[in-house]
PDB file of N, CA and C in Angstrom:
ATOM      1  N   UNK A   1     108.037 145.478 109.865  1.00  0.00           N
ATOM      2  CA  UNK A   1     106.906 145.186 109.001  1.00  0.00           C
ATOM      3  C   UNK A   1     106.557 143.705 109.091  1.00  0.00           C
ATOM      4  N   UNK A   2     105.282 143.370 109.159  1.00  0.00           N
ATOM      5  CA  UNK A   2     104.989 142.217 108.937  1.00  0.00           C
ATOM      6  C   UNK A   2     104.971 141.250 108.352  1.00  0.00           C
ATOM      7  N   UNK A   3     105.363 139.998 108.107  1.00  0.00           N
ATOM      8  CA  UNK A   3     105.695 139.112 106.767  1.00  0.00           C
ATOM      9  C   UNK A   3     103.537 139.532 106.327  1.00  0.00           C
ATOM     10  N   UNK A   4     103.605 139.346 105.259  1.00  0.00           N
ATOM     11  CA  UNK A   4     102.274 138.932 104.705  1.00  0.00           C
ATOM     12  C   UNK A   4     101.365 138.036 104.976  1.00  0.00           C
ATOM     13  N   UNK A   5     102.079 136.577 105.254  1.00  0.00           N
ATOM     14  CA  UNK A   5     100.990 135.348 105.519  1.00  0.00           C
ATOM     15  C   UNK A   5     100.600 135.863 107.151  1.00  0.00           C
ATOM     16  N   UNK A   6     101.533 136.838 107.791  1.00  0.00           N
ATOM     17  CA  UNK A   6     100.863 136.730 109.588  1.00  0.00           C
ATOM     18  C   UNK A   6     100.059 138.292 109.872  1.00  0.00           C
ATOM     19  N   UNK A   7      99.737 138.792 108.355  1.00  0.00           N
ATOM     20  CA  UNK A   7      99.322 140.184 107.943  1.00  0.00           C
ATOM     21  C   UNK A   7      97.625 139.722 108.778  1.00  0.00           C
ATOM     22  N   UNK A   8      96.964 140.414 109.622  1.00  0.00           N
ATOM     23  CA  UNK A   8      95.841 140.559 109.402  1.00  0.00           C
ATOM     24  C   UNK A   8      94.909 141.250 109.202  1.00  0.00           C
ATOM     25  N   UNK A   9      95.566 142.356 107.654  1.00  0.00           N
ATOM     26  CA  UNK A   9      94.744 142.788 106.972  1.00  0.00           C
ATOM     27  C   UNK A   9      94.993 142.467 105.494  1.00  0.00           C
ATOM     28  N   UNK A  10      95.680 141.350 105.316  1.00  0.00           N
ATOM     29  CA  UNK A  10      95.572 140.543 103.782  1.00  0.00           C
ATOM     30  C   UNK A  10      94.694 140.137 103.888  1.00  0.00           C
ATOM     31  N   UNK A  11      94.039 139.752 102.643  1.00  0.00           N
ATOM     32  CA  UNK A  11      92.965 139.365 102.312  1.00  0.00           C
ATOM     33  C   UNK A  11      93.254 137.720 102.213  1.00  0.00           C
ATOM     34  N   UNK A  12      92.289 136.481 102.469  1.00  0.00           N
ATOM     35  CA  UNK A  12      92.219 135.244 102.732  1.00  0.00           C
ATOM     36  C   UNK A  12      92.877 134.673 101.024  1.00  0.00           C
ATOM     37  N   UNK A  13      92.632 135.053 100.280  1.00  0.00           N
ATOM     38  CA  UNK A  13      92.971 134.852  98.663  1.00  0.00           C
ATOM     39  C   UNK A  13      94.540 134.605  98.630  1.00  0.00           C
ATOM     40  N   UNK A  14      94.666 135.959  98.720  1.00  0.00           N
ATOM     41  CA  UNK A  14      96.123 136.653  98.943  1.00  0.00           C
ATOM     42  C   UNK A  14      97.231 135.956 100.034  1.00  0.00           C
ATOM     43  N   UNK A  15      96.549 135.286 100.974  1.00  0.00           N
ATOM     44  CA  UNK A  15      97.697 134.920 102.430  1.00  0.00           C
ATOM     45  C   UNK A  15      97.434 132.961 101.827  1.00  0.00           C
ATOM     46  N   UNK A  16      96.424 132.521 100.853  1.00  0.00           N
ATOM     47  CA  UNK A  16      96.791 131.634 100.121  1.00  0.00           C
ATOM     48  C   UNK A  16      97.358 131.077  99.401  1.00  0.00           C
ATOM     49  N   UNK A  17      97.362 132.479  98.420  1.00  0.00           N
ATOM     50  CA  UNK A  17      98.699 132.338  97.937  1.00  0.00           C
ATOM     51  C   UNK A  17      99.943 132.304  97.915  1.00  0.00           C
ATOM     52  N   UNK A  18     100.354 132.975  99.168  1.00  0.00           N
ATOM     53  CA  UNK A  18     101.434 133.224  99.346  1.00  0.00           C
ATOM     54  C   UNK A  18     102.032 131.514  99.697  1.00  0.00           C
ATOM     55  N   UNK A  19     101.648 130.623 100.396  1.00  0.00           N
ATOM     56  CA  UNK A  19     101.148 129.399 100.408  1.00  0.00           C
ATOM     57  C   UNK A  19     101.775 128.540  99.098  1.00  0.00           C
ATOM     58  N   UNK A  20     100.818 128.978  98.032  1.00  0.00           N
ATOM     59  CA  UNK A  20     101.490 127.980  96.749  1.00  0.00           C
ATOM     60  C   UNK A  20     102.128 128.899  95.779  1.00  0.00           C
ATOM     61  N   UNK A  21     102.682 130.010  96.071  1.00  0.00           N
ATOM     62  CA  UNK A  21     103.001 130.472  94.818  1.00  0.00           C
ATOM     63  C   UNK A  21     104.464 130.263  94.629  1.00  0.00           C
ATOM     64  N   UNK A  22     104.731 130.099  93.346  1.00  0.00           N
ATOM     65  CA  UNK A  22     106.303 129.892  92.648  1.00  0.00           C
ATOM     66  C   UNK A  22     106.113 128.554  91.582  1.00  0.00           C
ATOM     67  N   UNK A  23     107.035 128.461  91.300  1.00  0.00           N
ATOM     68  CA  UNK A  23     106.685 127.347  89.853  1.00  0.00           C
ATOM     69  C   UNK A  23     106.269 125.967  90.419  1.00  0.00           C
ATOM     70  N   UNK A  24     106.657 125.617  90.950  1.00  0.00           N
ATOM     71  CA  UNK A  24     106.465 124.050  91.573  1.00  0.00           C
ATOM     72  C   UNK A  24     105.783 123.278  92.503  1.00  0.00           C
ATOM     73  N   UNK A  25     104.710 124.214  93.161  1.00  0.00           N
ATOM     74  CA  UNK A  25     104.615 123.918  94.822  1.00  0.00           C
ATOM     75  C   UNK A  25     103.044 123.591  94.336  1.00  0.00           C
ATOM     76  N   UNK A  26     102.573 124.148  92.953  1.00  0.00           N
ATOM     77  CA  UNK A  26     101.243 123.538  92.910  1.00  0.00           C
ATOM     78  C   UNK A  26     101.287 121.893  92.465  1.00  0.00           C
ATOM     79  N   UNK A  27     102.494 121.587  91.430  1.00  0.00           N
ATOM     80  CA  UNK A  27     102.339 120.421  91.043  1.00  0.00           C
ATOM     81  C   UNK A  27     102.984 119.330  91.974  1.00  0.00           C
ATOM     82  N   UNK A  28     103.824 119.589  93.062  1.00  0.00           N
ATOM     83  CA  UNK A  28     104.254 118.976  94.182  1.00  0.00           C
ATOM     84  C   UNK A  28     102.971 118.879  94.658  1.00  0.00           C
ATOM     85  N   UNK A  29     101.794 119.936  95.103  1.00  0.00           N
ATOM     86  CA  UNK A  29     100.618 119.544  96.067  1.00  0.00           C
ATOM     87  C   UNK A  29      99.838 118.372  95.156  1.00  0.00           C
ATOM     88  N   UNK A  30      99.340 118.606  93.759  1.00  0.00           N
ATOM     89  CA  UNK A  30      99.228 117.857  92.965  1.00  0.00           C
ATOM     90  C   UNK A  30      99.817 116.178  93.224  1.00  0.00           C
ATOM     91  N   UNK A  31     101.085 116.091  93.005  1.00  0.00           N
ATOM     92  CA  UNK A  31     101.531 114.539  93.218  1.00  0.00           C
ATOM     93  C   UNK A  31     101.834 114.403  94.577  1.00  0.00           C
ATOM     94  N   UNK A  32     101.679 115.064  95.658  1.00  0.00           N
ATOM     95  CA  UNK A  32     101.688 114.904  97.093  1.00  0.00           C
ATOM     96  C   UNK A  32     100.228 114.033  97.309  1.00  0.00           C
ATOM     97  N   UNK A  33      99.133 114.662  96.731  1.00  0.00           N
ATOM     98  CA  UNK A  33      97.794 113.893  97.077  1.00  0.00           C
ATOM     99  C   UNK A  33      97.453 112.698  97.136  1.00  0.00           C
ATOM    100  N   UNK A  34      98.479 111.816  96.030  1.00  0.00           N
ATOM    101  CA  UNK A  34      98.919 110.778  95.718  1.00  0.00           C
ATOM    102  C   UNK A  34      99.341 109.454  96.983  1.00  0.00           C
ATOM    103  N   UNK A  35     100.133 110.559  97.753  1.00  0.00           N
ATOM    104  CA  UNK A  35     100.100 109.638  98.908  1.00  0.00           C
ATOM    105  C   UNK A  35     102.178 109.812  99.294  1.00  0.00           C
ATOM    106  N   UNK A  36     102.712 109.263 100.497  1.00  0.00           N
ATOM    107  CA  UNK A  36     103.947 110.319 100.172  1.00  0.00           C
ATOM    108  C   UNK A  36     104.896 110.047  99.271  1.00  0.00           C
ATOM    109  N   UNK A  37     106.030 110.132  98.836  1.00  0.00           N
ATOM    110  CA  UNK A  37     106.740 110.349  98.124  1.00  0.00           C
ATOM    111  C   UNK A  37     108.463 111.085  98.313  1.00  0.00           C
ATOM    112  N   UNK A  38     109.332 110.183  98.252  1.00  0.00           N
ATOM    113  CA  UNK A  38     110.426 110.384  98.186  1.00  0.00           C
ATOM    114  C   UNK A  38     111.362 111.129  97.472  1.00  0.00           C
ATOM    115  N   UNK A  39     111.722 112.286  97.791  1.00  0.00           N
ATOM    116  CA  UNK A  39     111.968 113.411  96.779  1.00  0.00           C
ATOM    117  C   UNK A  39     112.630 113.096  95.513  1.00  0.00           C
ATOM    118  N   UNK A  40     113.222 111.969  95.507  1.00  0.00           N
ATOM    119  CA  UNK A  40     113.761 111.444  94.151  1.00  0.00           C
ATOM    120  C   UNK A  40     112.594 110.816  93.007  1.00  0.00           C
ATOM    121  N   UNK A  41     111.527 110.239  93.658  1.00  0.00           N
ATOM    122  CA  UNK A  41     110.308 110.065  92.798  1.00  0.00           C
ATOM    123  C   UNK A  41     109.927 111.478  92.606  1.00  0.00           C
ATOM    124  N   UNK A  42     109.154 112.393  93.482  1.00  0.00           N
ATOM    125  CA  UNK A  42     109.012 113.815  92.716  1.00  0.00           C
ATOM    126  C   UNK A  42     110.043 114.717  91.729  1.00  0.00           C
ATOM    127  N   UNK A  43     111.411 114.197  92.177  1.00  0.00           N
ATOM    128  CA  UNK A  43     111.776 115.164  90.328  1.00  0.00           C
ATOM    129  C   UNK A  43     111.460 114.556  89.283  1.00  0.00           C
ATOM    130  N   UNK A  44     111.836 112.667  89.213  1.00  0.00           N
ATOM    131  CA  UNK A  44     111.514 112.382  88.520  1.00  0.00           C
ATOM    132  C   UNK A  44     110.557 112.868  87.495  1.00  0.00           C
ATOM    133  N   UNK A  45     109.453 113.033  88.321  1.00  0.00           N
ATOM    134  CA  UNK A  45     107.881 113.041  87.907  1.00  0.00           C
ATOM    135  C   UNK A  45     107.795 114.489  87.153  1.00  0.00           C
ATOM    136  N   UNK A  46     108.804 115.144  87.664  1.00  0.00           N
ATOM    137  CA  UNK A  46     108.538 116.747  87.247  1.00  0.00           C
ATOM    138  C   UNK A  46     109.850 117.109  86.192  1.00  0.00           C
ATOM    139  N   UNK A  47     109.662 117.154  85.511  1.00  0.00           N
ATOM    140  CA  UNK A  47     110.899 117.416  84.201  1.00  0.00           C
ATOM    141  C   UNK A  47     111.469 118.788  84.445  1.00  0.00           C
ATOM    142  N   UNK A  48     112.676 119.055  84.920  1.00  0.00           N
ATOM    143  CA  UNK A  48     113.196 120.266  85.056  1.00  0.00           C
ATOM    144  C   UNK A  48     113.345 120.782  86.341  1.00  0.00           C
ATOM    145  N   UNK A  49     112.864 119.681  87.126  1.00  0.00           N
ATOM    146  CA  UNK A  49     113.380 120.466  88.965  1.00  0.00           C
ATOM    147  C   UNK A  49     113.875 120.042  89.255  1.00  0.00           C
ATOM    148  N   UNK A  50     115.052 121.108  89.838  1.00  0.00           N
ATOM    149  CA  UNK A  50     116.524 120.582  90.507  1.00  0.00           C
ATOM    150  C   UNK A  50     116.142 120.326  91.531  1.00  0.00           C
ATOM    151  N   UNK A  51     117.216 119.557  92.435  1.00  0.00           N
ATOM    152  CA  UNK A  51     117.278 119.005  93.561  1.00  0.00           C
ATOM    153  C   UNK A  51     117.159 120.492  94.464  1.00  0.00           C
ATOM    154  N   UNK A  52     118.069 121.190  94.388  1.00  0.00           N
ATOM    155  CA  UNK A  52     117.948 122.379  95.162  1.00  0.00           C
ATOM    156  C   UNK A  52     116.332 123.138  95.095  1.00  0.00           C
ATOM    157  N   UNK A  53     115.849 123.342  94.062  1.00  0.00           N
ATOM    158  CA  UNK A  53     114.528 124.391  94.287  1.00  0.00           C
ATOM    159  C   UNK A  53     113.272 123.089  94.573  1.00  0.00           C
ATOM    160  N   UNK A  54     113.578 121.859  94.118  1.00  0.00           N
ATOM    161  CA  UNK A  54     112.710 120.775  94.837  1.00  0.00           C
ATOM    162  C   UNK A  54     112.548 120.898  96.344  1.00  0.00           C
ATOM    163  N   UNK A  55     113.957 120.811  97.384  1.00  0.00           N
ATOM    164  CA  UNK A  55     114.078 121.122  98.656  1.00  0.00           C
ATOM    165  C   UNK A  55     113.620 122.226  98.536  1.00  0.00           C
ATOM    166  N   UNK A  56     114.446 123.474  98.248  1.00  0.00           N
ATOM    167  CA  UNK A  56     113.816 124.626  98.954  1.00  0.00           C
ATOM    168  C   UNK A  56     112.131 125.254  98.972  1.00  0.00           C
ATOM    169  N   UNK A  57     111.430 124.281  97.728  1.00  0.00           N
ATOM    170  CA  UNK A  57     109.965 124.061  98.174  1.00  0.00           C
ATOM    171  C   UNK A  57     109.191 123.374  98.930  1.00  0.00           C
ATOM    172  N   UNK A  58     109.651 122.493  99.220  1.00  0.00           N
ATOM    173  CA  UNK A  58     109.483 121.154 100.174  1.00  0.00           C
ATOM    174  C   UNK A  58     109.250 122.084 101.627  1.00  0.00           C
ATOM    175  N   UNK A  59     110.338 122.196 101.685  1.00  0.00           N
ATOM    176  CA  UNK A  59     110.738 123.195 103.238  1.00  0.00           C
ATOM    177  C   UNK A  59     110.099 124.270 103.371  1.00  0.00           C
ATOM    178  N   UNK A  60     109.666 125.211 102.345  1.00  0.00           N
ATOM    179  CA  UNK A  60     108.295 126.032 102.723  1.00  0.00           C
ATOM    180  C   UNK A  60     107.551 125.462 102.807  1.00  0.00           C
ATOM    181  N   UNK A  61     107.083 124.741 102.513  1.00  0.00           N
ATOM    182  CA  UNK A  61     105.671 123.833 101.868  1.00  0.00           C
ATOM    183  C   UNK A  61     105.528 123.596 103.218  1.00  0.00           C
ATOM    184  N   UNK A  62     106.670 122.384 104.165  1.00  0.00           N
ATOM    185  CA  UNK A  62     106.676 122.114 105.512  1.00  0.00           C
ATOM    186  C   UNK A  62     106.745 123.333 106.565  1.00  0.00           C
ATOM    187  N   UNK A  63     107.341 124.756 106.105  1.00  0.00           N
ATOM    188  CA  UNK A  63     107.306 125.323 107.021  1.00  0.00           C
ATOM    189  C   UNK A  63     105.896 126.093 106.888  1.00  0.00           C
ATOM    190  N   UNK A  64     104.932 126.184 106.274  1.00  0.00           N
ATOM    191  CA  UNK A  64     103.512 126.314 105.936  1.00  0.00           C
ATOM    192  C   UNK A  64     102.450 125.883 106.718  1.00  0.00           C
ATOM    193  N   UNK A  65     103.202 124.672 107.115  1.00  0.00           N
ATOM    194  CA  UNK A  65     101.840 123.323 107.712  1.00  0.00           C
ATOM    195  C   UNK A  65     101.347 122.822 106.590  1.00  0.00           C
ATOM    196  N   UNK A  66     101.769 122.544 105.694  1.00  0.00           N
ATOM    197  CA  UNK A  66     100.920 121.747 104.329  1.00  0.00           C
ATOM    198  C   UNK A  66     101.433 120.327 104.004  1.00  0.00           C
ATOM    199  N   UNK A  67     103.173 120.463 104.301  1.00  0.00           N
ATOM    200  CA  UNK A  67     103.528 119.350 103.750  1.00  0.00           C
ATOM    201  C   UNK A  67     104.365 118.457 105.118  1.00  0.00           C
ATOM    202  N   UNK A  68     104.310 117.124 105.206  1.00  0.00           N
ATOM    203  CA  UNK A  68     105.336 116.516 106.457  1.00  0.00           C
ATOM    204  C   UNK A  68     106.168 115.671 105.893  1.00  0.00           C
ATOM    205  N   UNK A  69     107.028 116.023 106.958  1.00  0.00           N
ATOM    206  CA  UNK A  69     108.729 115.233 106.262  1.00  0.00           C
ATOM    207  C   UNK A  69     109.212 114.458 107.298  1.00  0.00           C
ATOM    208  N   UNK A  70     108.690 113.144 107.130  1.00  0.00           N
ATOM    209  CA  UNK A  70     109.296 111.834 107.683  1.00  0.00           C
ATOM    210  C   UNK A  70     110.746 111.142 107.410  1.00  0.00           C
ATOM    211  N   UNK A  71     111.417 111.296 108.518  1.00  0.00           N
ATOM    212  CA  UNK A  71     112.971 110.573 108.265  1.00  0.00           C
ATOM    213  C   UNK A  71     112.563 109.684 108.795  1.00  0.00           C
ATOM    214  N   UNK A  72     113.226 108.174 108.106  1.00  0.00           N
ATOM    215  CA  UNK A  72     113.543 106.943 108.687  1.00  0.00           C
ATOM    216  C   UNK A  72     114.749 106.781 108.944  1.00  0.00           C
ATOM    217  N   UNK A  73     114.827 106.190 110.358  1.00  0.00           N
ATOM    218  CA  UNK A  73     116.365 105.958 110.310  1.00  0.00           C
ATOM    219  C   UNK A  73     117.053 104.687 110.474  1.00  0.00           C
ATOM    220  N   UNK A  74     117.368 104.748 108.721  1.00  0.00           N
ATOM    221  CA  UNK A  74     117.626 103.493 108.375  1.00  0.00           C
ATOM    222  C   UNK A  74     118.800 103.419 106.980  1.00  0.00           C
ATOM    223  N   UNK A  75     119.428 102.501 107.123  1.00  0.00           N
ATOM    224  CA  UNK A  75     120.565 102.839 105.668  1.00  0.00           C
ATOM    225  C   UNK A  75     120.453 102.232 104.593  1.00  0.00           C
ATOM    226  N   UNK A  76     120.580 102.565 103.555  1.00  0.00           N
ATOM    227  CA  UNK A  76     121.010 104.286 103.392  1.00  0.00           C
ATOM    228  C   UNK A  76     119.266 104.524 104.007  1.00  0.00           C
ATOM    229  N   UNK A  77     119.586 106.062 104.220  1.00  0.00           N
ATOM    230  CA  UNK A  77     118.576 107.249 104.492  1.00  0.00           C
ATOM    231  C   UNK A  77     117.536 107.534 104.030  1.00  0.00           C
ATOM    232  N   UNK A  78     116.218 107.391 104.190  1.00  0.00           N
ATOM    233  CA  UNK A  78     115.353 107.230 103.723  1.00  0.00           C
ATOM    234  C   UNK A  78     114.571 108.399 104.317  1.00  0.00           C
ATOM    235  N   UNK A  79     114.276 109.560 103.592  1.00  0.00           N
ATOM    236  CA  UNK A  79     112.970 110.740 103.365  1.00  0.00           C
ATOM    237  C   UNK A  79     111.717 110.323 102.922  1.00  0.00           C
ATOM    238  N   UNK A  80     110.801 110.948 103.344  1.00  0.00           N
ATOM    239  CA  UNK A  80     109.230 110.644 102.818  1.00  0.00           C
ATOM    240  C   UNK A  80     108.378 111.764 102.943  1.00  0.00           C
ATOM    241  N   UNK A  81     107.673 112.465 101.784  1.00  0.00           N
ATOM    242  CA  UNK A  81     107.389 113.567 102.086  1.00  0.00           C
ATOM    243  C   UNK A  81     105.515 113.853 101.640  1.00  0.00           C
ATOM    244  N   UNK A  82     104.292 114.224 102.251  1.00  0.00           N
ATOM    245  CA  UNK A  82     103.592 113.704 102.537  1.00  0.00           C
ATOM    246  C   UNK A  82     102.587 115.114 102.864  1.00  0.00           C
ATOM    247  N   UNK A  83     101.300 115.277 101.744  1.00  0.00           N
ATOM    248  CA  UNK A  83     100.269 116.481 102.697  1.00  0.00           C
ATOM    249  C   UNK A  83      99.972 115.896 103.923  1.00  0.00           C
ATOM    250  N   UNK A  84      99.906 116.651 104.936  1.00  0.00           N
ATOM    251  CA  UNK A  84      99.638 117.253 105.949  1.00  0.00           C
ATOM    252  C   UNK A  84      97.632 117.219 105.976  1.00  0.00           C
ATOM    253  N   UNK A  85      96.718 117.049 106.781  1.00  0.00           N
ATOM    254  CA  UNK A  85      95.753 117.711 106.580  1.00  0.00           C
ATOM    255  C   UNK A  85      95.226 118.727 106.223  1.00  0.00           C
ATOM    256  N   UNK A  86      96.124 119.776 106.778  1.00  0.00           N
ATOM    257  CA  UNK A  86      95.954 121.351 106.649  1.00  0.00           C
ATOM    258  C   UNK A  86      96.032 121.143 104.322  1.00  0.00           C
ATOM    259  N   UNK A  87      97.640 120.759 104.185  1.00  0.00           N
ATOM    260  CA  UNK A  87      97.579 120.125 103.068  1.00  0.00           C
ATOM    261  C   UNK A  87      96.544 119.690 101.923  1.00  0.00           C
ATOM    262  N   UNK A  88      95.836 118.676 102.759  1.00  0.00           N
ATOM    263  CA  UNK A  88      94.910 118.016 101.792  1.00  0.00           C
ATOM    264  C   UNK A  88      93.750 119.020 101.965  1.00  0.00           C
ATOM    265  N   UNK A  89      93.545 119.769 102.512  1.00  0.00           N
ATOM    266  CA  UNK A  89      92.845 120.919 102.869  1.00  0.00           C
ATOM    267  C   UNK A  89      92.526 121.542 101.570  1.00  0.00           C
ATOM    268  N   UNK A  90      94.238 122.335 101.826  1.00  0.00           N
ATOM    269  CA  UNK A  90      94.340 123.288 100.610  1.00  0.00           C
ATOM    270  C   UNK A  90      94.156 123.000  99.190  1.00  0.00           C
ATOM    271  N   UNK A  91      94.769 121.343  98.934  1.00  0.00           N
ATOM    272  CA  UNK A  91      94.401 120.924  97.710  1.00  0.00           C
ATOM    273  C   UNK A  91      92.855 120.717  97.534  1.00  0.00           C
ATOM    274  N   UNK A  92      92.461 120.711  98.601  1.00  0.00           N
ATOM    275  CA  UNK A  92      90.609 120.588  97.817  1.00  0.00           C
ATOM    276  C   UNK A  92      90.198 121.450  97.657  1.00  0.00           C
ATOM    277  N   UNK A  93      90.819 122.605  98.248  1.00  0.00           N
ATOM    278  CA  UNK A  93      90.089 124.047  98.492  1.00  0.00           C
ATOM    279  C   UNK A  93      90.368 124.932  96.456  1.00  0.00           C
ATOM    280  N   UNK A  94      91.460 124.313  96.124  1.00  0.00           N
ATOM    281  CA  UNK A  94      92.050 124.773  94.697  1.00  0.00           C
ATOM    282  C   UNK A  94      91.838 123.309  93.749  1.00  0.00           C
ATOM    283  N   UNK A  95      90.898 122.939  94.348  1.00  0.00           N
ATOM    284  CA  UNK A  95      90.254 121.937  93.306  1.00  0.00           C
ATOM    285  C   UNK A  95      89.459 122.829  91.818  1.00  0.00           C
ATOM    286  N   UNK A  96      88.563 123.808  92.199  1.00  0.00           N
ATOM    287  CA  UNK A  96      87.980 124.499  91.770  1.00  0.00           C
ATOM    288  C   UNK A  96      88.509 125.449  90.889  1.00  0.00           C
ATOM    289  N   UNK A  97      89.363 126.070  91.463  1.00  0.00           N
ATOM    290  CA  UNK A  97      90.270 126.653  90.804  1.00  0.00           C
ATOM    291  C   UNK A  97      90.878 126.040  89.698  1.00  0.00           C
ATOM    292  N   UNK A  98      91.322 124.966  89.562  1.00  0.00           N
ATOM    293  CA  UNK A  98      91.829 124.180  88.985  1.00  0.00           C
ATOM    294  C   UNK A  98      90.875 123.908  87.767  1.00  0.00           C
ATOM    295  N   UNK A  99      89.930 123.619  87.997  1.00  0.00           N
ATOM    296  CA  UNK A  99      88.756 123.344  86.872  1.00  0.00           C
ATOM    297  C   UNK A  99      88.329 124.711  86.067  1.00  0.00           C
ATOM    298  N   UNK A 100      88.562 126.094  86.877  1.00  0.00           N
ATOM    299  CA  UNK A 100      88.330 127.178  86.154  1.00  0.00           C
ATOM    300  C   UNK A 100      89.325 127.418  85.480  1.00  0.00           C
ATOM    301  N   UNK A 101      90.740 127.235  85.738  1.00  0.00           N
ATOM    302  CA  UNK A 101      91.560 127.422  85.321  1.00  0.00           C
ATOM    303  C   UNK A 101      91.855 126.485  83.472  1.00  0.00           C
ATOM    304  N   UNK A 102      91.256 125.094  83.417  1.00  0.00           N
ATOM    305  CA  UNK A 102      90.593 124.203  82.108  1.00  0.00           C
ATOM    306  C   UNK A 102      89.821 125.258  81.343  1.00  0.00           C
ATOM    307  N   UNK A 103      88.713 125.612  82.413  1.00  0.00           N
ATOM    308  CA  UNK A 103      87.745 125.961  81.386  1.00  0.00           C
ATOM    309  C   UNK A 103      88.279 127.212  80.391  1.00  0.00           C
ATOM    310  N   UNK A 104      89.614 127.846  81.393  1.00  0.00           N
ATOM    311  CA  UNK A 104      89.615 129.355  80.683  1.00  0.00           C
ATOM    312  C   UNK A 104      90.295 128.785  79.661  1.00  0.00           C
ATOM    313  N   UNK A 105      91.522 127.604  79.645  1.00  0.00           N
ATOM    314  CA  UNK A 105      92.313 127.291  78.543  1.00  0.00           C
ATOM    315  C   UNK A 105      92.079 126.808  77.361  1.00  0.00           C
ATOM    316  N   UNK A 106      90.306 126.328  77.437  1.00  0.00           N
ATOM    317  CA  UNK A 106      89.789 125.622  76.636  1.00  0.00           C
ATOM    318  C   UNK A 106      89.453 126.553  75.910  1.00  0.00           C
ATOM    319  N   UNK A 107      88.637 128.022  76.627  1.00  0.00           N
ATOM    320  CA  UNK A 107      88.041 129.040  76.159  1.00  0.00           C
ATOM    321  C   UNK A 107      89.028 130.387  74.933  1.00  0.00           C
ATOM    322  N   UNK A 108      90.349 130.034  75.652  1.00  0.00           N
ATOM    323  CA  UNK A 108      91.452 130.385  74.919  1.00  0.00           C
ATOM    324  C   UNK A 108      91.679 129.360  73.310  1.00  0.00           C
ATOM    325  N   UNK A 109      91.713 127.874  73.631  1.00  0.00           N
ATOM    326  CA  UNK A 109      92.125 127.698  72.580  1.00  0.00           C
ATOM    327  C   UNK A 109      90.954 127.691  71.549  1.00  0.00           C
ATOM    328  N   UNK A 110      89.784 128.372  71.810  1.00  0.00           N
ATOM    329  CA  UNK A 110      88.333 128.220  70.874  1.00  0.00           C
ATOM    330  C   UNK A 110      89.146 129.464  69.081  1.00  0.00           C
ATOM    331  N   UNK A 111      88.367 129.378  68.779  1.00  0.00           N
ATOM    332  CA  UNK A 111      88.710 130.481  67.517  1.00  0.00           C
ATOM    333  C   UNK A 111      87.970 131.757  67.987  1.00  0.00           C
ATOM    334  N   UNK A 112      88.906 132.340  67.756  1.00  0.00           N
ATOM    335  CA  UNK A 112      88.644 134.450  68.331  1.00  0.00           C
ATOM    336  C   UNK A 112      86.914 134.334  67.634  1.00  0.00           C
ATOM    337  N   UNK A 113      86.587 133.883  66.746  1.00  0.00           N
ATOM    338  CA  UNK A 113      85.236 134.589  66.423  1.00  0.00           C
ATOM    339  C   UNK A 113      84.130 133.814  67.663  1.00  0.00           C
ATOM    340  N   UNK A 114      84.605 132.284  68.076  1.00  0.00           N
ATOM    341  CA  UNK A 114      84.169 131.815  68.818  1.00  0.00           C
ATOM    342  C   UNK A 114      83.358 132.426  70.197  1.00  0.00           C
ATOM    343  N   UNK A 115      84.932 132.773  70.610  1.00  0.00           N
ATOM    344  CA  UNK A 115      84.997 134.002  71.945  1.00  0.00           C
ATOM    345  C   UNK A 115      84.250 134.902  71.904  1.00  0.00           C
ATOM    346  N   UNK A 116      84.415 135.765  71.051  1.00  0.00           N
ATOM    347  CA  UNK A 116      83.549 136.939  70.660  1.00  0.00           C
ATOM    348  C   UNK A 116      82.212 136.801  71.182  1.00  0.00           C
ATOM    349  N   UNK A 117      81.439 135.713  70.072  1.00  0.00           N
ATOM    350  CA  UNK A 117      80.543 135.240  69.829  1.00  0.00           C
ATOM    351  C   UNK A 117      80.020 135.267  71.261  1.00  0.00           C
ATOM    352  N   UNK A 118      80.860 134.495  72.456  1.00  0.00           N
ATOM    353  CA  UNK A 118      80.158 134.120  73.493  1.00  0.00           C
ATOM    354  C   UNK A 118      80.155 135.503  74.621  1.00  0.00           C
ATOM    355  N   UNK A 119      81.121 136.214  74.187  1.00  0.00           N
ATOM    356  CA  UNK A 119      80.807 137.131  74.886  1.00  0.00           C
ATOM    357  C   UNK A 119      80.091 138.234  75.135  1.00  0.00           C
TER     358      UNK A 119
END
């Protein structure tokens, strides 16, 4: 059977997602845009991600084509981790998304008669 993202009868939505989905990989693309970043600045930044599911998103992310992982070799060891074009791609492409995704939360926190009202 075919993995899904090399499916070509998924739908373009669907083989996107597969792309960012799981808890972390949107707000990594998020502070990736930023410019790169050393995986110890991204947990920082993110309250609650371990070192382990930090990497093991990183490394899809890179095995994706979205994200690049620069070693310097230099001591101590220095990582740098960085969208990709394809990357900065995808983050513009879920720019939109992103803004629908406001509007619905805003639309949520209105008062039920509000909602109603508009619907």
């Amino acid at each position: 059977m075919a993995h899904r993202r090399h499916d070509p009868n998924v739908c373009g939505v669907t083989a996107a997602i597969a792309v960012i989905e799981g808890k972390w990989k949107t707000t990594l693309l998020w502070l990736l845009e930023s410019g790169p970043h050393r995986p110890a600045e991204l947990r920082r930044q993110v309250p609650g991600l371990t070192e382990k599911v930090l990497t093991q998103a990183l490394r899809e992310m890179e095995a994706d084509g979205v994200v690049h992982r620069e070693v310097y070799d230099v001591l101590p060891p220095k990582t740098e981790y960085s969208l990709t074009d394809f990357g900065r791609e995808l983050a513009e492409a879920l720019s939109p998304l992103s803004d629908w995704g406001h509007r619905r939360l805003d639309r949520l926190a209105e008062p039920e008669s509000a909602v109603r009202a508009a619907s």
